[in-house]
Protein backbone atom coordinates (compact mmCIF):
# COMPACT_ATOMS: atom_id res chain seq x y z
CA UNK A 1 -132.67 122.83 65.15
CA UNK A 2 -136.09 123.73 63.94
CA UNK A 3 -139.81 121.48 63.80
CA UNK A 4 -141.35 122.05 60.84
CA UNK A 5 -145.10 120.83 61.38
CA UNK A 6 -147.13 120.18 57.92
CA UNK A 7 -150.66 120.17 57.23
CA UNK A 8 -152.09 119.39 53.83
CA UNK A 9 -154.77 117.62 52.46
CA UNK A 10 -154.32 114.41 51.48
CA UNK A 11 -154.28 114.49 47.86
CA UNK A 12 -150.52 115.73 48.38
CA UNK A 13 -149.36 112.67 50.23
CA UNK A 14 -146.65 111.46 47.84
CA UNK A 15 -145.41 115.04 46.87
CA UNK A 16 -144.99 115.82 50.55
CA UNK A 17 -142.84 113.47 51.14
CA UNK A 18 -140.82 113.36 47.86
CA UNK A 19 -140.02 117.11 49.00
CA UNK A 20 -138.67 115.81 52.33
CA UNK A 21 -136.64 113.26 50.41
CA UNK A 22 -135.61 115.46 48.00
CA UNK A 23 -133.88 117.29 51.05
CA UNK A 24 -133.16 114.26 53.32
CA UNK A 25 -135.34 114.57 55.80
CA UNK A 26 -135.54 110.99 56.68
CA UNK A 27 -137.70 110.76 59.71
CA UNK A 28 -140.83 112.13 60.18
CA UNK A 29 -143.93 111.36 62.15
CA UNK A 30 -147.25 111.32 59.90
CA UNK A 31 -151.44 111.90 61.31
CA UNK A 32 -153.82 110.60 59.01
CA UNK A 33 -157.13 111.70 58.71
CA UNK A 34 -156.95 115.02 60.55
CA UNK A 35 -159.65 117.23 60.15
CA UNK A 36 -159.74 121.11 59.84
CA UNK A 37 -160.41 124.57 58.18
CA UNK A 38 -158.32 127.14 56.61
CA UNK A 39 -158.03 130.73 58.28
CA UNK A 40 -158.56 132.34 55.77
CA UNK A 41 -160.25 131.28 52.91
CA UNK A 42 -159.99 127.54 52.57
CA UNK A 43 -162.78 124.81 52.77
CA UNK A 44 -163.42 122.40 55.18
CA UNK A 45 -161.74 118.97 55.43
CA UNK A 46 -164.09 117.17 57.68
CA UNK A 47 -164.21 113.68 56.17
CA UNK A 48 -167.61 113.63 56.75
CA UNK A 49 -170.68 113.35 54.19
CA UNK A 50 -170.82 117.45 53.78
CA UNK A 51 -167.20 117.94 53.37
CA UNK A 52 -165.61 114.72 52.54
CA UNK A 53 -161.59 115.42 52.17
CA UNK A 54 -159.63 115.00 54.85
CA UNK A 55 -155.79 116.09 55.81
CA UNK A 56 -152.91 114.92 57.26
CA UNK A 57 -149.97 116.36 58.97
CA UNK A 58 -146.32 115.27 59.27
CA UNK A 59 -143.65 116.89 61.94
CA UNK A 60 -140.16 116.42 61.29
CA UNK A 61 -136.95 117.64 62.58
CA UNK A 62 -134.30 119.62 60.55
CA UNK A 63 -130.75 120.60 61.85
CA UNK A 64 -129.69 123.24 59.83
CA UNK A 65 -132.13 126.09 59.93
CA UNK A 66 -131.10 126.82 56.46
CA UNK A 67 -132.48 123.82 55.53
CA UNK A 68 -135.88 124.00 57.30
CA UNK A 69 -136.16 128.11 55.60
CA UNK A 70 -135.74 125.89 52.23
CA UNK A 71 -138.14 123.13 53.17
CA UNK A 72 -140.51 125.69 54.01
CA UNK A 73 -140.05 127.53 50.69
CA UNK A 74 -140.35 124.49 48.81
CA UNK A 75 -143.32 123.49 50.50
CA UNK A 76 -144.78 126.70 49.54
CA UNK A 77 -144.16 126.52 46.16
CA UNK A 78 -145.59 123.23 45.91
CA UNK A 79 -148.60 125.06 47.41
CA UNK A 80 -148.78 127.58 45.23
CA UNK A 81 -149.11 124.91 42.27
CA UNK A 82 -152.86 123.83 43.52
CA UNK A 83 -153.34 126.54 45.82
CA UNK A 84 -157.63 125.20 46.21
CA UNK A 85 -156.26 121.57 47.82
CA UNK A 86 -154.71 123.40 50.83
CA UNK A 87 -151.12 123.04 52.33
CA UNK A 88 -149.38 125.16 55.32
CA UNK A 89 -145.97 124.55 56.85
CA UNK A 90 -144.70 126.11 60.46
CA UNK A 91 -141.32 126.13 61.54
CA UNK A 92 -140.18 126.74 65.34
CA UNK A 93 -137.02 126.47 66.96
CA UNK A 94 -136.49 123.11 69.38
CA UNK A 95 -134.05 123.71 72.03
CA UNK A 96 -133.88 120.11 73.91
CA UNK A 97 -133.89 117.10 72.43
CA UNK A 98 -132.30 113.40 73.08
C-alpha cells in the first residue's frame, strides 16, 4: 500500500480530484488553505496581501503500488500542463493500517 500526499495550488482543485476519480481513488483527506514555497524555483503561496494564492493538499491511500506509480505520473503530467501554478505528488510505502 502506498500514501500519496499532494500539494498544489488551488487553482487545480477540480482537476485533482477528477484524476483521483479517474483512477478510483475514492477517499481522500483534503487541507485547505496551506501555505508554502517551491524548492526550487516556484513562488510563494502565502495567502497574504504580498503573495495572495494559496494551496491545498490531499493524502490518499492506494493499494496497488502500480496504481499509486500511475497516479503519480498522471499527476505529473497534469503538472507539466501549467507548470507556473505549482503541483508535487510523494508517494511512500504504509505498512500498518486498520
Amino acid at each position: 500500500m502506498k500514501a500519496v500526499f499532494i500539494t498544489y495550488s488551488q487553482a487545480y482543485n477540480e482537476e485533482i480530484v477528477d484524476v483521483l476519480d479517474s483512477f478510483g481513488q475514492r477517499g481522500f483527506t483534503r487541507w485547505t488553505d496551506v501555505g508554502g514555497r517551491g524548492s526550487v524555483d516556484g513562488l510563494p503561496h502565502y495567502g497574504n496581501h504580498t503573495w495572495p494564492e494559496i494551496n491545498q493538499a490531499i493524502i490518499t491511500f492506494v493499494e496497488d503500488d502500480a496504481k499509486a506509480a500511475d497516479l503519480v505520473r498522471s499527476l505529473k503530467e497534469l503538472d507539466g500542463k501549467s507548470p507556473d501554478l505549482g503541483l508535487r505528488a510523494f508517494a511512500w510505502n504504509v505498512e500498518n493500517y486498520f
